[in-house]
Protein backbone atom coordinates (compact mmCIF):
# COMPACT_ATOMS: atom_id res chain seq x y z
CA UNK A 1 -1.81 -19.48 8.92
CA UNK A 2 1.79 -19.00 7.75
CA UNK A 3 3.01 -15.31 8.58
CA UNK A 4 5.49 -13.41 7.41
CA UNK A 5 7.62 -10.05 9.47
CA UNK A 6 7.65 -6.98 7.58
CA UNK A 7 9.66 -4.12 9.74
CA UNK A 8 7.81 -0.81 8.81
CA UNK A 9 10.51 1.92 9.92
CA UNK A 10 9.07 3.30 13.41
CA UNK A 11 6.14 1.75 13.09
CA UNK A 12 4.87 -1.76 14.77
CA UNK A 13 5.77 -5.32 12.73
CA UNK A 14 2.80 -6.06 10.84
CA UNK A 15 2.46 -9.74 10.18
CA UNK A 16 1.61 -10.78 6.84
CA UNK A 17 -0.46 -14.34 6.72
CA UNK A 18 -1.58 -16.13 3.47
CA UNK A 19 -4.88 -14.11 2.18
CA UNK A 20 -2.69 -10.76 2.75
CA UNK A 21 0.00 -12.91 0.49
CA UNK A 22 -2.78 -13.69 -2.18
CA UNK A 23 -3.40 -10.35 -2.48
CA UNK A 24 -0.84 -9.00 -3.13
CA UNK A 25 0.17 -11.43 -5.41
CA UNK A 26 -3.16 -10.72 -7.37
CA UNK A 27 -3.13 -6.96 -7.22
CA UNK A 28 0.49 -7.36 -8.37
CA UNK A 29 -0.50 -9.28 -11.66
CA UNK A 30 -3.67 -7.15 -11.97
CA UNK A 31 -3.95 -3.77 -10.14
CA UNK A 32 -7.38 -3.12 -11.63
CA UNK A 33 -8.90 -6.27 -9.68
CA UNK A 34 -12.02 -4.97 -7.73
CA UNK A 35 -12.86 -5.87 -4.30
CA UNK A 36 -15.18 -8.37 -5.58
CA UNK A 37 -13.12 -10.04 -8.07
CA UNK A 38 -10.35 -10.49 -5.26
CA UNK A 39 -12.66 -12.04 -3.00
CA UNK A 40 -13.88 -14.65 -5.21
CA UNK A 41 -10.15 -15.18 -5.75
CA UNK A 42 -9.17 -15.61 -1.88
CA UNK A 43 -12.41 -17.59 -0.66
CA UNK A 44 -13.42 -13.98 1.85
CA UNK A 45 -16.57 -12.27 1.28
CA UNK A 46 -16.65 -8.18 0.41
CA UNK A 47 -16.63 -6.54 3.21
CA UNK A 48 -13.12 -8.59 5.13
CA UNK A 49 -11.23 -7.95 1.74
CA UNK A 50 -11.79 -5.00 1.21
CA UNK A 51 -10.88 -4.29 4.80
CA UNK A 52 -7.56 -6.09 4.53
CA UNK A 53 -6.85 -3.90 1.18
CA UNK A 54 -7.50 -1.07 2.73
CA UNK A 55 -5.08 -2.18 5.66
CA UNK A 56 -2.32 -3.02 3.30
CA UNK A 57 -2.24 0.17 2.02
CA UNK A 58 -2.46 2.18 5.30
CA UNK A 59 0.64 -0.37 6.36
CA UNK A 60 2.44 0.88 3.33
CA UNK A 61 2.63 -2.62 1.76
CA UNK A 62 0.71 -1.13 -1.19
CA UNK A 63 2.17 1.96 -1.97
CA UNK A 64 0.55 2.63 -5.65
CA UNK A 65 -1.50 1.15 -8.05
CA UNK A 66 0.52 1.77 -11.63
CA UNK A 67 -0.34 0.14 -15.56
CA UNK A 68 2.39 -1.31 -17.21
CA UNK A 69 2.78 0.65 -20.91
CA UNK A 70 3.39 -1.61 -24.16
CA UNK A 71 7.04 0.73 -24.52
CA UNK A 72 7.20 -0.78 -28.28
CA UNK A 73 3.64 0.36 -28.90
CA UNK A 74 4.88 4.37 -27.92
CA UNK A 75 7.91 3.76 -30.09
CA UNK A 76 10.33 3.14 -27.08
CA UNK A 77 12.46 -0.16 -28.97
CA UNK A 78 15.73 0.24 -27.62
CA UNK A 79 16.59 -0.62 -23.52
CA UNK A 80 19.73 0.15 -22.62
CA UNK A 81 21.65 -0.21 -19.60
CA UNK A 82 24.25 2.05 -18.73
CA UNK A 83 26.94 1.59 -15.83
CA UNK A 84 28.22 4.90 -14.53
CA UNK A 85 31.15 5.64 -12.86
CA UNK A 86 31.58 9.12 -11.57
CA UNK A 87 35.17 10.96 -10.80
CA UNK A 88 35.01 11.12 -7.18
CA UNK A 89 32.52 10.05 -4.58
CA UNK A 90 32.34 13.04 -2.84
CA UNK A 91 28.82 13.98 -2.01
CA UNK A 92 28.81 17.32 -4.09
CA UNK A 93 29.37 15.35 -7.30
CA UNK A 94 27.04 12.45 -6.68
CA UNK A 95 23.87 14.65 -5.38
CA UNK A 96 24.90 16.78 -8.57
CA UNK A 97 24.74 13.64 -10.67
CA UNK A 98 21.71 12.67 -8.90
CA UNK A 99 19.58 15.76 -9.43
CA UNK A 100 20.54 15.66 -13.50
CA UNK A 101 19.32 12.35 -13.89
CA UNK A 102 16.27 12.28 -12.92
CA UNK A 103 15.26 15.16 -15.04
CA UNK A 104 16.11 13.36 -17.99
CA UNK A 105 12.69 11.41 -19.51
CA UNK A 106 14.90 8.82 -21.19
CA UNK A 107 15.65 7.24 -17.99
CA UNK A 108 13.45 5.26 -16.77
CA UNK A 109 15.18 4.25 -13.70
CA UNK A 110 18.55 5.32 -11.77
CA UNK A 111 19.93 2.92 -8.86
CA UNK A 112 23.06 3.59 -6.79
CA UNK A 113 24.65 0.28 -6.81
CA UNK A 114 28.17 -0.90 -5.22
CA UNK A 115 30.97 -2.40 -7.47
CA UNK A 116 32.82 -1.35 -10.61
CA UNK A 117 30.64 1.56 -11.43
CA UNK A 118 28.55 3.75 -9.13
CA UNK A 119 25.23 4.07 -10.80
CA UNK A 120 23.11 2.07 -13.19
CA UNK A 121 20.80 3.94 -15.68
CA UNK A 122 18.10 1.92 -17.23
CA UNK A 123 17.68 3.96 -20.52
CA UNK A 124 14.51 3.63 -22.74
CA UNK A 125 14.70 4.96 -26.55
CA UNK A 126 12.99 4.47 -29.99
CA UNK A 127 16.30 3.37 -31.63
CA UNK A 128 20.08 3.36 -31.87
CA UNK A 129 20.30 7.32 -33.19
CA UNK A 130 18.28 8.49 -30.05
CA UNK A 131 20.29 7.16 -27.67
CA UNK A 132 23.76 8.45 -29.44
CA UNK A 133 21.86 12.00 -29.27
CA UNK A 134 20.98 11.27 -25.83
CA UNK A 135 24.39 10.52 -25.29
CA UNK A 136 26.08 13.31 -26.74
CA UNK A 137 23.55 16.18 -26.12
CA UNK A 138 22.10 15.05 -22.29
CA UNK A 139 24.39 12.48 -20.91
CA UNK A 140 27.64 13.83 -21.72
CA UNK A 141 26.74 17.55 -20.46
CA UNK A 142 26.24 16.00 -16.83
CA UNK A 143 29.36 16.87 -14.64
CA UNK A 144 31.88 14.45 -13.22
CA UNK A 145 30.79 11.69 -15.04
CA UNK A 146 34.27 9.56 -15.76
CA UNK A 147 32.92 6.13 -17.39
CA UNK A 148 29.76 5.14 -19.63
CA UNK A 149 29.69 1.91 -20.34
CA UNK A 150 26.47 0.54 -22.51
CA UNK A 151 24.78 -2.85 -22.59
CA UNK A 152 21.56 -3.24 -25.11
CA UNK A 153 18.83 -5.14 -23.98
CA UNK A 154 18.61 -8.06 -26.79
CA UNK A 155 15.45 -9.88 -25.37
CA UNK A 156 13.50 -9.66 -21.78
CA UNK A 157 12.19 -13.01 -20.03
CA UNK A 158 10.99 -11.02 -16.74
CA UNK A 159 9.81 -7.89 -15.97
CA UNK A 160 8.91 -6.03 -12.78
C-alpha cells in the first residue's frame, strides 16, 4: 500500500496508507458519514474502520468534526479580505493586535502571514454598511494598526 509520513510533534511518525487516505477524504466531504457508510465506501467491514477512525483521531489527524453553514442563508453576503499592517513588530503590539481580533465575531479567520502586510483578516458581513461600521466602530479602535487595505470577495470556486 502507498504510505504517506506525517511528523506528529514528540510523538512517533504515523504512516498513513490508502484506506486511512479514503477516509479522510470521505469524512472531509461528509463528516456525518457513519462507520457503516464508510466501510461500504473503503471495501473494510465495521469493526477495522471504525478502529482506524478511532486511530486517526487519537493520532490527531482528525482533530474535529465541524458543518459547513450556508453564510448567505444567515444573512452573511459580503467576504472581505483585509491585509493588515501593524506599526511595529514588536511583540507587545502584535499579541495586543492578536488578542482584539479574535474577539471580534466578524472575523472569521486571522492568519499571520509574511510579506507586505502582517496579518490577513478574512471578514464575513451581511453587506457593504456593516463592514464600514465594523470598520469604523471595531477595527479602527484596535491599537497600532498602520494599514487596512480591503479586497471583496466577488465569486468563490473553492472552499475549505
Amino acid at each position: 500500500m502507498e504510505t504517506e509520513n506525517f511528523s506528529e510533534g514528540n510523538q512517533s511518525n504515523y504512516k498513513l496508507d490508502t484506506l486511512d487516505k479514503k477516509i479522510l477524504n470521505l469524512l472531509q466531504k461528509n463528516a456525518k458519514l457513519n462507520s457503516k457508510e464508510l466501510a461500504s465506501e473503503i471495501g473494510l467491514t465495521l469493526t477495522p474502520t471504525y478502529e482506524r477512525v478511532k486511530r486517526l483521531e487519537s493520532k490527531g489527524f482528525i482533530k474535529s468534526y465541524t458543518i459547513k453553514i450556508n453564510k448567505e442563508k444567515i444573512g452573511k453576503n459580503l467576504k472581505v479580505l483585509c491585509n493588515i499592517s501593524l506599526k511595529s513588530h514588536s511583540v507587545e503590539f502584535l499579541n495586543a493586535f492578536e488578542s482584539s481580533v479574535v474577539k471580534l465575531k466578524e472575523i472569521s479567520s486571522c492568519y499571520h502571514i509574511a510579506g507586505n502586510f502582517d496579518y490577513l483578516l478574512l471578514i464575513e458581513v451581511k453587506d457593504m454598511n456593516e463592514y464600514s461600521d465594523f470598520l469604523k466602530e471595531k477595527l479602527a479602535s484596535i491599537p497600532h494598526i498602520a494599514t487596512v487595505q480591503s479586497s471583496f470577495v466577488m465569486k468563490t470556486m473553492k472552499e475549505e
